[in-house]
Protein backbone atom coordinates (compact mmCIF):
# COMPACT_ATOMS: atom_id res chain seq x y z
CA UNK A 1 176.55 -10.53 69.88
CA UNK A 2 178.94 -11.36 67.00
CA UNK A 3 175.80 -11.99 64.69
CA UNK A 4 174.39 -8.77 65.51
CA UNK A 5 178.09 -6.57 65.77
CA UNK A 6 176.64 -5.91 69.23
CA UNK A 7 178.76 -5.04 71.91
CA UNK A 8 177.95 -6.48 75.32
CA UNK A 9 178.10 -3.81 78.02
CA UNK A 10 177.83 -4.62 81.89
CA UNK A 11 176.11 -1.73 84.32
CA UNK A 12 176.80 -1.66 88.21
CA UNK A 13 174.23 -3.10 90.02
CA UNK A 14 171.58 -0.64 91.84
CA UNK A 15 172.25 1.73 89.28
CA UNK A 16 169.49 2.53 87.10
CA UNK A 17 171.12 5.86 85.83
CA UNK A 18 173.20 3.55 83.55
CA UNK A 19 170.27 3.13 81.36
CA UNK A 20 168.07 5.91 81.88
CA UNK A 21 167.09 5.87 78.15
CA UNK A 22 165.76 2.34 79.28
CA UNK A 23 164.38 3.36 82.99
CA UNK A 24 162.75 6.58 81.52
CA UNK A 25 160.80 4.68 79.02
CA UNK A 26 159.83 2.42 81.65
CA UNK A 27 158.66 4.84 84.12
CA UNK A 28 156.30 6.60 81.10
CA UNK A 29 154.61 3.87 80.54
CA UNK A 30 154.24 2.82 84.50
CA UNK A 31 152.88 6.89 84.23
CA UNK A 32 150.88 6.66 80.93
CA UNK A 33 149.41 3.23 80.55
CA UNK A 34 149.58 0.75 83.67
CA UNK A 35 147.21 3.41 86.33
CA UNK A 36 143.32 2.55 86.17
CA UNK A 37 143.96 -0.75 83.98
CA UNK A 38 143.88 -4.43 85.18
CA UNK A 39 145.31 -7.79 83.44
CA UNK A 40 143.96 -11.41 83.15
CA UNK A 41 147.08 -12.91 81.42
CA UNK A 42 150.04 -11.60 79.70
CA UNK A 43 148.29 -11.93 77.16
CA UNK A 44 146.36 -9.42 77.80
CA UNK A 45 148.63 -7.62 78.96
CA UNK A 46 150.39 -7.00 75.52
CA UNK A 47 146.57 -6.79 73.52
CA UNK A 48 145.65 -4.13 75.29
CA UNK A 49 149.61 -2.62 75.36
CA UNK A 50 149.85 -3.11 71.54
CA UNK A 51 146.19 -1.28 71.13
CA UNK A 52 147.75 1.93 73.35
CA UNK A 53 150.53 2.14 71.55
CA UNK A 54 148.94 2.49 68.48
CA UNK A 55 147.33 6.15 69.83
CA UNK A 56 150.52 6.98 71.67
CA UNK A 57 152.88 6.75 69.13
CA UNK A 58 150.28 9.40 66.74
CA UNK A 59 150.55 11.85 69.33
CA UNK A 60 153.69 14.87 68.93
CA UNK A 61 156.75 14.32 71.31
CA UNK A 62 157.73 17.92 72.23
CA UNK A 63 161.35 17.13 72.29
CA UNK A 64 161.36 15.89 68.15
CA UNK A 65 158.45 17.66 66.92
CA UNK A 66 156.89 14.74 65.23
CA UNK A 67 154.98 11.88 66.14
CA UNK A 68 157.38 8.54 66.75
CA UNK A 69 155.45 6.75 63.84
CA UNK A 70 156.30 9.58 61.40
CA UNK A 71 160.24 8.79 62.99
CA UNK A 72 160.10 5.11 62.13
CA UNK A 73 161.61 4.96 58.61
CA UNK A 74 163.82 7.51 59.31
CA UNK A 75 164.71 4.70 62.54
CA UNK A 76 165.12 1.93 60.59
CA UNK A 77 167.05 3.70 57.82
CA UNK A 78 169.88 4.21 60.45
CA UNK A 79 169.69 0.48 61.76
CA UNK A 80 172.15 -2.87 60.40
CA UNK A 81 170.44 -5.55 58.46
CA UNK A 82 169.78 -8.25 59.85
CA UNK A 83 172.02 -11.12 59.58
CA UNK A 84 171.78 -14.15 57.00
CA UNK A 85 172.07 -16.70 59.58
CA UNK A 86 168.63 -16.81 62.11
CA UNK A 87 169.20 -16.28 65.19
CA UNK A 88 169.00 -18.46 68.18
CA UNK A 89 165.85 -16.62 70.45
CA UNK A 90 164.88 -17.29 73.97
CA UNK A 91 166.77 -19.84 76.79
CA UNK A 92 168.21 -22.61 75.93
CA UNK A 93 169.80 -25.36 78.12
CA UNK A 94 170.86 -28.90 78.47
CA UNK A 95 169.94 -31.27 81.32
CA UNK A 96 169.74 -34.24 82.48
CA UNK A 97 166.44 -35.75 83.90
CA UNK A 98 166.09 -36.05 87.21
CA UNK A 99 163.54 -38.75 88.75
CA UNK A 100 161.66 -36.35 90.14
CA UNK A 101 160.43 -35.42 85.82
CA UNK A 102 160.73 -31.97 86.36
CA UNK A 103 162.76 -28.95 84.58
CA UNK A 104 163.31 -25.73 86.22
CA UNK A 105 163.05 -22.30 84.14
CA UNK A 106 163.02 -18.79 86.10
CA UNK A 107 161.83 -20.49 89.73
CA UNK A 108 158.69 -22.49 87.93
CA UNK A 109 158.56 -26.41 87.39
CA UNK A 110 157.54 -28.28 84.44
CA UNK A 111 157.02 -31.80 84.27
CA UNK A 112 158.30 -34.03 81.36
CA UNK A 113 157.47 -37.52 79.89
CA UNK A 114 159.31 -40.09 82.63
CA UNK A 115 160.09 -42.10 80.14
CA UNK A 116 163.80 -39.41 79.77
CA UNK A 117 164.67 -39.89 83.01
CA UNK A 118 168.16 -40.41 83.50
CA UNK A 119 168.87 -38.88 80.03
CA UNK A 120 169.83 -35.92 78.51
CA UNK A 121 167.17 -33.46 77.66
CA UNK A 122 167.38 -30.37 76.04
CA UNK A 123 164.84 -27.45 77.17
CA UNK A 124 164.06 -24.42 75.22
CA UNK A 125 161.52 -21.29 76.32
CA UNK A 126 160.36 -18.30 74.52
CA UNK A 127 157.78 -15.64 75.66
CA UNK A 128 154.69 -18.19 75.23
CA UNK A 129 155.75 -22.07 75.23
CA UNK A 130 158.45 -23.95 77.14
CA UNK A 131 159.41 -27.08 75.20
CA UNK A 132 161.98 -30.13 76.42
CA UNK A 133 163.33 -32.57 73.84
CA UNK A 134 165.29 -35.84 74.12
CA UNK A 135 166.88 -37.17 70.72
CA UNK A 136 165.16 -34.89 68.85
CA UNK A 137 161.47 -35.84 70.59
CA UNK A 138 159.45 -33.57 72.44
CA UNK A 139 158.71 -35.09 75.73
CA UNK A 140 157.32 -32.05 77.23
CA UNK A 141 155.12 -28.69 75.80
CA UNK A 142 153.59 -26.26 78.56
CA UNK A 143 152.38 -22.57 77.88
CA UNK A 144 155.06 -20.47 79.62
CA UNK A 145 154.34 -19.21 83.38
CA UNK A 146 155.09 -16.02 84.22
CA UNK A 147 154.44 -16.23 88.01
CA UNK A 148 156.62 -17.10 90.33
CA UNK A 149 157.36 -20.47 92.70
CA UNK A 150 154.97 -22.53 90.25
CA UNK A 151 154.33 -26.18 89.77
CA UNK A 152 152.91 -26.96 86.18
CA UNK A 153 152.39 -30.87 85.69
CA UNK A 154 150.91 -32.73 82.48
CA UNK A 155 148.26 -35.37 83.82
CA UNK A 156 149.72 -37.66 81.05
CA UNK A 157 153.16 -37.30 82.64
CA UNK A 158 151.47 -38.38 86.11
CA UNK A 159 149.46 -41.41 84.57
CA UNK A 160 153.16 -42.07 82.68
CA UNK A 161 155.29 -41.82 86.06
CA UNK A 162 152.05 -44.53 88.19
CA UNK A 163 152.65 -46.91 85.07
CA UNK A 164 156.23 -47.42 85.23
CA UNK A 165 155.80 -47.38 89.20
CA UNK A 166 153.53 -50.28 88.75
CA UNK A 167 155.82 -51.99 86.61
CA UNK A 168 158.77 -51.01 88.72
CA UNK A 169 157.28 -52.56 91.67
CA UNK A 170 155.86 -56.03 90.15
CA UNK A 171 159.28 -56.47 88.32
CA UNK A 172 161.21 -56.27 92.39
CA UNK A 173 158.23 -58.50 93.75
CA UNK A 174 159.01 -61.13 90.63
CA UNK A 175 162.70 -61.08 91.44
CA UNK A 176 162.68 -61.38 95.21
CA UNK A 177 160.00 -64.37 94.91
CA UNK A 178 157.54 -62.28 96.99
CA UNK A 179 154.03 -62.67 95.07
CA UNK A 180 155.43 -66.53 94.05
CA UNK A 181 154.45 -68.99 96.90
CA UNK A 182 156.80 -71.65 95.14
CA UNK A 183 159.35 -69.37 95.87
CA UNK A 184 158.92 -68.84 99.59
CA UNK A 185 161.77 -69.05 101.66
CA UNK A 186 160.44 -68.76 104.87
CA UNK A 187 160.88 -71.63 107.38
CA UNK A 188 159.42 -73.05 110.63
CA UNK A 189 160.72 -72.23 113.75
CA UNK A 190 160.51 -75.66 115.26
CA UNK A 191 162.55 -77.04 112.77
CA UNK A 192 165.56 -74.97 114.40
CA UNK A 193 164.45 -76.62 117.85
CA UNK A 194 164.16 -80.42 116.59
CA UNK A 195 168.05 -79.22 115.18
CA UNK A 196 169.42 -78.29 118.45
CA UNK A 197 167.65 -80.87 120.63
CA UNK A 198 165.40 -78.83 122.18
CA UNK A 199 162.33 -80.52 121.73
CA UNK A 200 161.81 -84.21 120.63
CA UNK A 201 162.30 -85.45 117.36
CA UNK A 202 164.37 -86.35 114.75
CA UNK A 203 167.40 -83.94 114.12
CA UNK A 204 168.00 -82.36 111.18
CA UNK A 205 170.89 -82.46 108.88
């Protein structure tokens, strides 16, 4: 907000009157474009948005006279520069890596190399791509999902995760002796009889 001389302004909640500017331009375009039209991505989405604006914004607004596009100078006459410094865009957090390998951004999952678990990661997301880093390395790219409740896992990240599993579990067999029959610690039962004299045979020290 300082970097823009913005002000930041919270509405009540359930209040949409607070913005009607906003909520009016909303409802014209659920009015104007969205009937009769369907969407395979969001993509799409903003191709064929982007093409409709094009004709909408030639035709006359009855409240200005003039078609919005002959407004636009006029618009950006009246608006600030923009600052020297670029601005930081999109969400941006810092985590650490569970073992589960996964991020969480607006409900969806995203997997990450497990290779940064335990460390910290940092995770960015703009309109398209959702990116984690660790050190500077990124350990994790996905195209951004807009749904809702989604699971999005790199197969790499899977085949990553069974490899150190592997190793995980042949490093705990090596240490406990398990897969080294030198190393077997198990002992015969009768050996604790001949001890206590219940059976004959030479006792055991």
């Amino acid at each position: 907000m300082g970097t823009l001389a913005t002000k930041l302004v919270l509405l009540p909640p359930n209040d949409p009157q607070s913005k009607g500017l906003v909520e009016r331009r909303n409802g014209w375009f659920e009015t104007s474009f969205m009937p009769g039209r369907s969407f395979e991505s969001p993509g799409d989405f903003n191709t064929q948005f982007t093409d409709w604006l094009g004709r909408a914004n030639a035709r006359v607004v009855r409240t200005t006279g003039a078609p919005p596009v002959e407004r636009l100078e006029a618009d950006r006459a009246a608006m600030l520069p923009l600052p020297p410094i670029p601005l930081h865009l999109g969400w941006r957090n810092r985590v650490r890596l569970g073992r589960d390998y996964y991020v969480r951004i607006d409900t969806n999952d995203y997997s990450v190399d497990p290779s940064a678990i335990g460390r910290l990661v940092d995770v960015t997301a703009d309109l398209e791509r959702v990116r984690v880093r660790a050190d500077g390395r990124i350990v994790a790219e996905h195209a951004r999902v807009w749904a809702r409740g989604t699971t999005v896992t790199d197969q790499a990240h899977l085949a990553a995760a069974a490899q150190l599993r592997k190793q995980f579990q042949q490093s705990r067999a090596v240490a406990d002796g398990s897969n080294d029959p030198a190393g077997d610690l198990t002992r015969n039962l009768a050996d604790y009889d001949r001890a206590f004299g219940l059976v004959a045979g030479e006792e055991l020290s």
